[in-house]
Protein backbone atom coordinates (compact mmCIF):
# COMPACT_ATOMS: atom_id res chain seq x y z
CA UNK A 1 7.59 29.17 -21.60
CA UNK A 2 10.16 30.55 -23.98
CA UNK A 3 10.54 27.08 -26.04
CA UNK A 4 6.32 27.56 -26.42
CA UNK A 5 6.98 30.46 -28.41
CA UNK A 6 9.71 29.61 -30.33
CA UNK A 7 7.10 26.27 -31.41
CA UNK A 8 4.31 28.32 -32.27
CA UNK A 9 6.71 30.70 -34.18
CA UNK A 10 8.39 27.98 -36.06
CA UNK A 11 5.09 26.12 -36.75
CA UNK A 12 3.33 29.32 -38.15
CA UNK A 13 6.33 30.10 -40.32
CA UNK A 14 7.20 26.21 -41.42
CA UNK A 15 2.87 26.58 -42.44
CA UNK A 16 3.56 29.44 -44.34
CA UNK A 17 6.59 27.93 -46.47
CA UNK A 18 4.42 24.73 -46.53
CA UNK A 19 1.41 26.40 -48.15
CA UNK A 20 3.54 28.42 -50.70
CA UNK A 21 4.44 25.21 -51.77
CA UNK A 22 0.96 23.49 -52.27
CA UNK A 23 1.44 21.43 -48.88
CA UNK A 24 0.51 22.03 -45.32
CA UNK A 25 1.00 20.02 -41.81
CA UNK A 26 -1.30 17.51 -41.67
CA UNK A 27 -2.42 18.78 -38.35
CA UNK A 28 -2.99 22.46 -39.99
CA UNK A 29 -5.14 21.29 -42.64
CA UNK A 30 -8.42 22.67 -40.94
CA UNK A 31 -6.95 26.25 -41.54
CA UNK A 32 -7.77 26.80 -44.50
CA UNK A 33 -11.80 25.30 -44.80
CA UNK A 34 -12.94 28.55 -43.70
CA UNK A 35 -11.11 30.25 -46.69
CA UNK A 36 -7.78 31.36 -47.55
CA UNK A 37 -7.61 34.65 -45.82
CA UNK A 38 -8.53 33.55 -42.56
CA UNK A 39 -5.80 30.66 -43.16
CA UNK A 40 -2.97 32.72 -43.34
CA UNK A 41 -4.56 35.23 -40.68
CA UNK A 42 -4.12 32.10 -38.40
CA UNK A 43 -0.45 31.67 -39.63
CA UNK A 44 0.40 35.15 -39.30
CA UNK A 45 -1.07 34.89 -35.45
CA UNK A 46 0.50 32.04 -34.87
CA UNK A 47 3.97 33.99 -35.65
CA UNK A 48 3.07 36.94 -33.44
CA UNK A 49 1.63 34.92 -30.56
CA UNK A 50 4.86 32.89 -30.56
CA UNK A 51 7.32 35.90 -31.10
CA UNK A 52 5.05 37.88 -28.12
CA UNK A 53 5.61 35.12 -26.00
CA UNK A 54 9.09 34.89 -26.33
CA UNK A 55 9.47 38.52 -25.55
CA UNK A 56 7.25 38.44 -22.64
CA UNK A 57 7.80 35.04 -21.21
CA UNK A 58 10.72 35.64 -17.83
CA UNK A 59 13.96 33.97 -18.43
CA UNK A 60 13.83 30.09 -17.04
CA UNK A 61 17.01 30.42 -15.10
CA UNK A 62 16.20 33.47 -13.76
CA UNK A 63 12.43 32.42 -12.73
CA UNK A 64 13.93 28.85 -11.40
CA UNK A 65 16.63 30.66 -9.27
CA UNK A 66 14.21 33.12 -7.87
CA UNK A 67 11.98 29.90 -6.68
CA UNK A 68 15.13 28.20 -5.16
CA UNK A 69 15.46 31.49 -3.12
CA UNK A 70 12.18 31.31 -1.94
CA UNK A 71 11.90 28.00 -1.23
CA UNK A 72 15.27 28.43 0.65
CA UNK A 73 14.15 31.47 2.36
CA UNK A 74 11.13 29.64 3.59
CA UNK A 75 13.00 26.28 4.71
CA UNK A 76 15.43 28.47 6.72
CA UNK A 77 12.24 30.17 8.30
C-alpha cells in the first residue's frame, strides 16, 4: 500500500514540474480543462493523498508476518 503512495506522490509532484515547464503527462491532460486552479488543486491532492497514505498505510513486512501468524495459528488449531 506504501508503493501506492509513493506513485501518487511522485506523479503529483513529476505534474507539477511538468506544468511549470509548459508540458504535462499525457494521461493528466484532463486536469487542467476545468481551469488552472482546480488543476493544480488536483496536483497538490494528489501529493497529500500519496504522502497520507504512506504515513498511514501498516508496514508490508509487518502486516505479511502478522498473517503468517494467523494463518499458522489457525493450521495448528
Amino acid at each position: 500500500m506504501k508503493k501506492l503512495g509513493v506513485y501518487l506522490a511522485i506523479f503529483g509532484l513529476g505534474s507539477i514540474l511538468l506544468n511549470l515547464i509548459g508540458r504535462e503527462f499525457i494521461i493528466m491532460m484532463w486536469i487542467d480543462l476545468w481551469g488552472p486552479e482546480v488543476g493544480w488543486l488536483i496536483r497538490i491532492g494528489m501529493i497529500v493523498a500519496g504522502g497520507a497514505i504512506m504515513i498511514l498505510a501498516p508496514a508490508e513486512a509487518a502486516a505479511s508476518s502478522s498473517t503468517s501468524s494467523e494463518d499458522a495459528a489457525a493450521s495448528d488449531g
